[in-house]
Protein backbone atom coordinates (compact mmCIF):
# COMPACT_ATOMS: atom_id res chain seq x y z
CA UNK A 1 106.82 101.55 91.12
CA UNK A 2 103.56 101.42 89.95
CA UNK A 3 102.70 105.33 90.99
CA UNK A 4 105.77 106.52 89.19
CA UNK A 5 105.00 105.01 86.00
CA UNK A 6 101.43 106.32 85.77
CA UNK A 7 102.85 109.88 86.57
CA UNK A 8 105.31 109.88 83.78
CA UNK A 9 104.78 111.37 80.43
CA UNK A 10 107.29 108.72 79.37
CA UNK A 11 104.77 106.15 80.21
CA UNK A 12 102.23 107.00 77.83
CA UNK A 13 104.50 107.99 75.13
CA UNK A 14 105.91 104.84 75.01
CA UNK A 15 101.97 102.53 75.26
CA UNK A 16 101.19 105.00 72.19
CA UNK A 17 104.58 103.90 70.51
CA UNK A 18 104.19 99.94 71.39
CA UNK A 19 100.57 100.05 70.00
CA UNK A 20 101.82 101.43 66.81
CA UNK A 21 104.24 99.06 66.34
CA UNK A 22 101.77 96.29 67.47
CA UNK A 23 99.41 97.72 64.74
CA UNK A 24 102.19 97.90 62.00
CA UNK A 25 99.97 95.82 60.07
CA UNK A 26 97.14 98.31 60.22
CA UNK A 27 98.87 101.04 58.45
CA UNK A 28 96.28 104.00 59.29
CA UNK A 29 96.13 103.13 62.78
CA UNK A 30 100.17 102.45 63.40
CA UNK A 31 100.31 106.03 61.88
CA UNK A 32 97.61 107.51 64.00
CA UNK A 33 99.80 105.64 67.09
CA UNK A 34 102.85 107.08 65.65
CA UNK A 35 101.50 110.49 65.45
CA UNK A 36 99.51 110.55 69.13
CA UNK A 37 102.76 109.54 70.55
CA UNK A 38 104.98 112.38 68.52
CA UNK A 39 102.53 114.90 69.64
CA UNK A 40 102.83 113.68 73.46
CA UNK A 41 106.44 114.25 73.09
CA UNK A 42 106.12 117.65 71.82
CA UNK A 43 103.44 118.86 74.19
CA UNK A 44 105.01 117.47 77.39
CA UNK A 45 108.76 118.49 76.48
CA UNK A 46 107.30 122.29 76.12
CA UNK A 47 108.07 124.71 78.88
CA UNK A 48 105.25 127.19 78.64
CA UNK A 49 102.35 124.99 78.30
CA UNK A 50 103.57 123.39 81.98
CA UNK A 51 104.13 126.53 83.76
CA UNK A 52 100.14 127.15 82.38
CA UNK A 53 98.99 123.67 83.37
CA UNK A 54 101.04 124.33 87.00
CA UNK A 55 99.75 128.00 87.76
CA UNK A 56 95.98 127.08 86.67
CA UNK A 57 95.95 124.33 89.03
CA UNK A 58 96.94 127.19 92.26
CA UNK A 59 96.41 130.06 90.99
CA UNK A 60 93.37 130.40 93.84
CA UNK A 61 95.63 129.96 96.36
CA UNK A 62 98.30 132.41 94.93
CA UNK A 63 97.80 135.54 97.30
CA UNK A 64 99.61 137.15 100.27
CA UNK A 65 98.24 136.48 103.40
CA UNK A 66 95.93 139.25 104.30
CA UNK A 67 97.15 142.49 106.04
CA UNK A 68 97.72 142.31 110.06
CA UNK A 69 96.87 138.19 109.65
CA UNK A 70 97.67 135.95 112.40
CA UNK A 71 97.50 132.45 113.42
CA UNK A 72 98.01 130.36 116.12
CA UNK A 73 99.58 127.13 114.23
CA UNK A 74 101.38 127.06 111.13
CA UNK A 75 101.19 123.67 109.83
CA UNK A 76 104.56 122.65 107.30
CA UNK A 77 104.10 119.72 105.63
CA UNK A 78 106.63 117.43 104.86
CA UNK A 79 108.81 116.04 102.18
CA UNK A 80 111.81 119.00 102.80
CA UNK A 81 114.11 116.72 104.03
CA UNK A 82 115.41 113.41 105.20
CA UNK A 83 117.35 112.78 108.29
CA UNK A 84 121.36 111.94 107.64
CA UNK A 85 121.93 109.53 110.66
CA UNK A 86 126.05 109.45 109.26
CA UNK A 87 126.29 112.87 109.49
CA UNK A 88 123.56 113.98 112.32
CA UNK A 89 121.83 116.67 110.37
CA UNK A 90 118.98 116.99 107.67
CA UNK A 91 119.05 116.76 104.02
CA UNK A 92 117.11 118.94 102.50
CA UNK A 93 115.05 118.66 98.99
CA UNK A 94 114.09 121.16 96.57
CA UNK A 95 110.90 121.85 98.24
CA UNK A 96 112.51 123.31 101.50
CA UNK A 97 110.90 126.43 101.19
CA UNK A 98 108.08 125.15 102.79
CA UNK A 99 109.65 124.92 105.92
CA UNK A 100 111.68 128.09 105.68
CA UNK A 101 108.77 130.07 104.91
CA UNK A 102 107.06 128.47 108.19
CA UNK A 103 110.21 129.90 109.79
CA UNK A 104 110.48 133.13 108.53
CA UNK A 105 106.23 133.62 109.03
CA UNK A 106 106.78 132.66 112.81
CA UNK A 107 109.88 135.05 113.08
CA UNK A 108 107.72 137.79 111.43
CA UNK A 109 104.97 136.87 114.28
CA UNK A 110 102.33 135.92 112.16
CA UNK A 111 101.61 132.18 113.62
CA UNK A 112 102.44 131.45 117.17
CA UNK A 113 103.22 127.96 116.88
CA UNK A 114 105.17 126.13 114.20
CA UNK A 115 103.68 122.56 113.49
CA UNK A 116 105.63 120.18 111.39
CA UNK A 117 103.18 117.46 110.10
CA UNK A 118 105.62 114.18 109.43
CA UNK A 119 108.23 114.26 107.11
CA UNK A 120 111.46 111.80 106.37
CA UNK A 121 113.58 114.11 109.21
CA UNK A 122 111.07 113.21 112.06
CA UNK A 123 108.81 110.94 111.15
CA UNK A 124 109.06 107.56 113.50
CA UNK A 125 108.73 104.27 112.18
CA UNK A 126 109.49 100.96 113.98
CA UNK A 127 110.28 99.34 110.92
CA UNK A 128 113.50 99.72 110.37
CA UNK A 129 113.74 98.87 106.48
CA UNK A 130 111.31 102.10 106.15
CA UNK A 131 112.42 105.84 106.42
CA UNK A 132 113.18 106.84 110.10
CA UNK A 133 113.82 110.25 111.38
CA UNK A 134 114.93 112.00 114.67
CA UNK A 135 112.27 114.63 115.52
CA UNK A 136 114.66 115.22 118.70
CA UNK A 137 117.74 116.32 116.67
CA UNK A 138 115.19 118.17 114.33
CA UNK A 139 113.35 120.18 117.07
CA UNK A 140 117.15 121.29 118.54
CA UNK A 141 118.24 122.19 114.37
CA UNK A 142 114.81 124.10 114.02
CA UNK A 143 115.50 125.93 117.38
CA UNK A 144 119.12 126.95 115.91
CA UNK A 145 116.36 129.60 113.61
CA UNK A 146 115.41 131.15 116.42
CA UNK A 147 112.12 129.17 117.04
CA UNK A 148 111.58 128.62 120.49
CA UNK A 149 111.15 124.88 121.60
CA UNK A 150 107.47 125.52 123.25
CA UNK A 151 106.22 126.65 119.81
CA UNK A 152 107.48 123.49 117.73
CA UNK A 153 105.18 120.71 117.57
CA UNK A 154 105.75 117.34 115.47
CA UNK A 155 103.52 114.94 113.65
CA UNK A 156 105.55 111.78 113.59
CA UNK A 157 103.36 109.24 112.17
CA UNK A 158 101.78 110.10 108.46
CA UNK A 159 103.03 108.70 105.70
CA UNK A 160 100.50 110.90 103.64
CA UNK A 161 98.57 113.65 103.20
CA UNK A 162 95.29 112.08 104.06
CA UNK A 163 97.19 111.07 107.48
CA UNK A 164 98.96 114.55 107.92
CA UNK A 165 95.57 116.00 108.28
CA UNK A 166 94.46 112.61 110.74
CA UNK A 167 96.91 113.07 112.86
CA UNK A 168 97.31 116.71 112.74
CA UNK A 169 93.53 116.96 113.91
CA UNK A 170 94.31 114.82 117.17
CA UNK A 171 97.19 116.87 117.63
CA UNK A 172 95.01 119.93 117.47
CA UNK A 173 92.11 118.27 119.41
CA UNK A 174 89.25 121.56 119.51
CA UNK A 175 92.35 124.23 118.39
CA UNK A 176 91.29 123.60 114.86
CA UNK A 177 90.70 127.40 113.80
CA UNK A 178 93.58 130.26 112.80
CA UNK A 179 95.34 127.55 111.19
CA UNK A 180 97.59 128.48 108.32
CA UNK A 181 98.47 125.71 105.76
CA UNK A 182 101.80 125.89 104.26
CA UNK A 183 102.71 123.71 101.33
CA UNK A 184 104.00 123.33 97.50
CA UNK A 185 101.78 125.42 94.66
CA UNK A 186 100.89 122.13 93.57
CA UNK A 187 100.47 120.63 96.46
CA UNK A 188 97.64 122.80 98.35
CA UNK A 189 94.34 122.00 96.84
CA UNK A 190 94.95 118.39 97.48
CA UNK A 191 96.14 119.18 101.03
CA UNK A 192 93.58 122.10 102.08
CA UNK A 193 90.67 119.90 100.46
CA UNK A 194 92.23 116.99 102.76
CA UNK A 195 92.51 118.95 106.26
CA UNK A 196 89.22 120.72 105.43
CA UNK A 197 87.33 117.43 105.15
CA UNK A 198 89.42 116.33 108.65
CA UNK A 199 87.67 119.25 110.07
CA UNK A 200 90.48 121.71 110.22
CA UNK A 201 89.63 124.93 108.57
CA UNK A 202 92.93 125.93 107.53
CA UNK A 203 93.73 128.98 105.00
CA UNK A 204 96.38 128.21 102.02
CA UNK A 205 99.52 129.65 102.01
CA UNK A 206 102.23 128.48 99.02
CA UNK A 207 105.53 127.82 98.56
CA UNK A 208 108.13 126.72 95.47
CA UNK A 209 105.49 128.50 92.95
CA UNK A 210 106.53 129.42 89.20
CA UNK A 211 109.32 131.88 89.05
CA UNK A 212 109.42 133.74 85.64
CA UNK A 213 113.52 134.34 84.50
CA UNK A 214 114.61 135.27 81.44
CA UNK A 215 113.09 136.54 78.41
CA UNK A 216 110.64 133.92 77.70
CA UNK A 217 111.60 132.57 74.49
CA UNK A 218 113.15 129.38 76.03
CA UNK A 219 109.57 128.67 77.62
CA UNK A 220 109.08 127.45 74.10
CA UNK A 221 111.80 125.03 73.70
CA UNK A 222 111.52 121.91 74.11
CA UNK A 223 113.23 119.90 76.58
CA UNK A 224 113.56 116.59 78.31
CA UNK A 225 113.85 118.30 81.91
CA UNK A 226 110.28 119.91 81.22
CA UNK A 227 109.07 116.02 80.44
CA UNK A 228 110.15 114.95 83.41
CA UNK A 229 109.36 117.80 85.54
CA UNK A 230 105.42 117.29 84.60
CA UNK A 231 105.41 114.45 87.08
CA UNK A 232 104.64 116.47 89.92
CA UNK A 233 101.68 117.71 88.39
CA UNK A 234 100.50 114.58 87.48
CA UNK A 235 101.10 113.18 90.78
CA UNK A 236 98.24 115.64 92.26
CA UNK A 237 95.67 115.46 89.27
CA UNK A 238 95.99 111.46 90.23
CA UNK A 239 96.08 111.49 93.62
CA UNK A 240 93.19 114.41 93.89
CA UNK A 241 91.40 111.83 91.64
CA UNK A 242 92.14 109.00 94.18
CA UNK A 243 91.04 110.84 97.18
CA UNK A 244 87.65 112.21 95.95
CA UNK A 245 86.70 108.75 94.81
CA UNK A 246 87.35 107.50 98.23
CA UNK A 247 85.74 110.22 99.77
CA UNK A 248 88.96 111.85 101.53
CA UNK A 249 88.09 115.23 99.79
């Protein structure tokens, strides 16, 4: 509760707006309230100055992987999917590329081994009130893409990044080198930074980065979906914040 309301534009648009009205007394302050909070609304609700904000934040990570590269693990992390215990099968979310692209890199023969670091569709939890997977049926629905079952390996226990890269590591024990990261845009310097620091030299590879469609005059219209969608990004300014102030990074 708390996390999404520090992540959401929303959030500050509306402290700037109760602080005005709070100051209504004050007229040049209410105003200057007032004003902060209009210009919030405008900068978060515009298209193009997200996509700049997103692709400056991986744009060191955006490259092919280099010619003839190989690697023995491919490490997908999670947050794809969820497992659909009613109907036996995954759910996937918008950021499924990142395990297709795992797929379709291991079918091309450039990592040997496919590991899936936790997500909702394997992850194992003993609580039952918390998100519970079924790495079994997810190893056999993995398989169906022509992965074969000696080259899948789960992580079943991180609820995190910081724990992806934990557990990952013990998975790995000394096979911590020609490891190939593969993760959101957004996602990756929070996650390399993490599984470098575990000791796990891993080299990026993204997924779900900024498509460009269209002519590019809507980039400049406003809308609500833009406010929302910066979120995501705020989410890893926050949490890269968090984890090199703890000393995870």
């Amino acid at each position: 509760m708390i996390s999404h309301l520090v992540t959401s534009p929303l959030s500050y648009i509306t402290l700037f707006l109760v602080a005005g009205y709070l100051l209504r007394r004050r007229e040049k302050l209410k105003w200057a309230m007032y004003a902060t909070a209009a210009v919030l609304a405008l900068l978060f609700s515009t298209p193009a100055l997200l996509q700049h904000a997103q692709k400056q934040w991986y744009a060191e990570y955006d490259h092919p992987l280099p010619e003839g590269g190989k690697y023995k693990y491919g490490v997908v992390l999670g947050g794809y999917s969820v497992w659909d215990h009613e109907r036996c099968r995954p759910e996937h979310s918008e950021i499924s590329d990142r395990l297709f692209e795992g797929i379709r890199l291991y079918k091309e023969e450039k990592i040997d081994k496919l590991l899936l670091a936790s997500d909702g569709s394997i992850i194992e939890c003993e609580n039952s009130m918390e998100m519970k997977g079924n790495p079994e049926a997810m190893k056999e629905y993995v398989k169906l893409f022509g992965v074969a079952e000696e080259d899948i390996v789960l992580e079943t226990k991180a609820w995190n990044t910081m724990e992806n890269a934990i557990f990952t590591r013990e998975l790995l024990k000394d096979s911590c080198e020609g490891v190939l990261l593969i993760t959101s845009a957004l996602h990756m310097r929070r996650s390399l930074a993490t599984f470098r620091k575990a000791g796990i030299e891993a080299q990026p590879y993204i997924t779900d980065a900024i498509v460009k469609v269209g002519n590019g005059r809507e980039r400049w219209r406003p809308s609500m979906y833009t406010m929302l969608s910066w979120s995501e990004l705020l989410h890893e300014w926050i949490g890269y914040a968090v984890y090199y102030l703890r000393g995870d990074i």
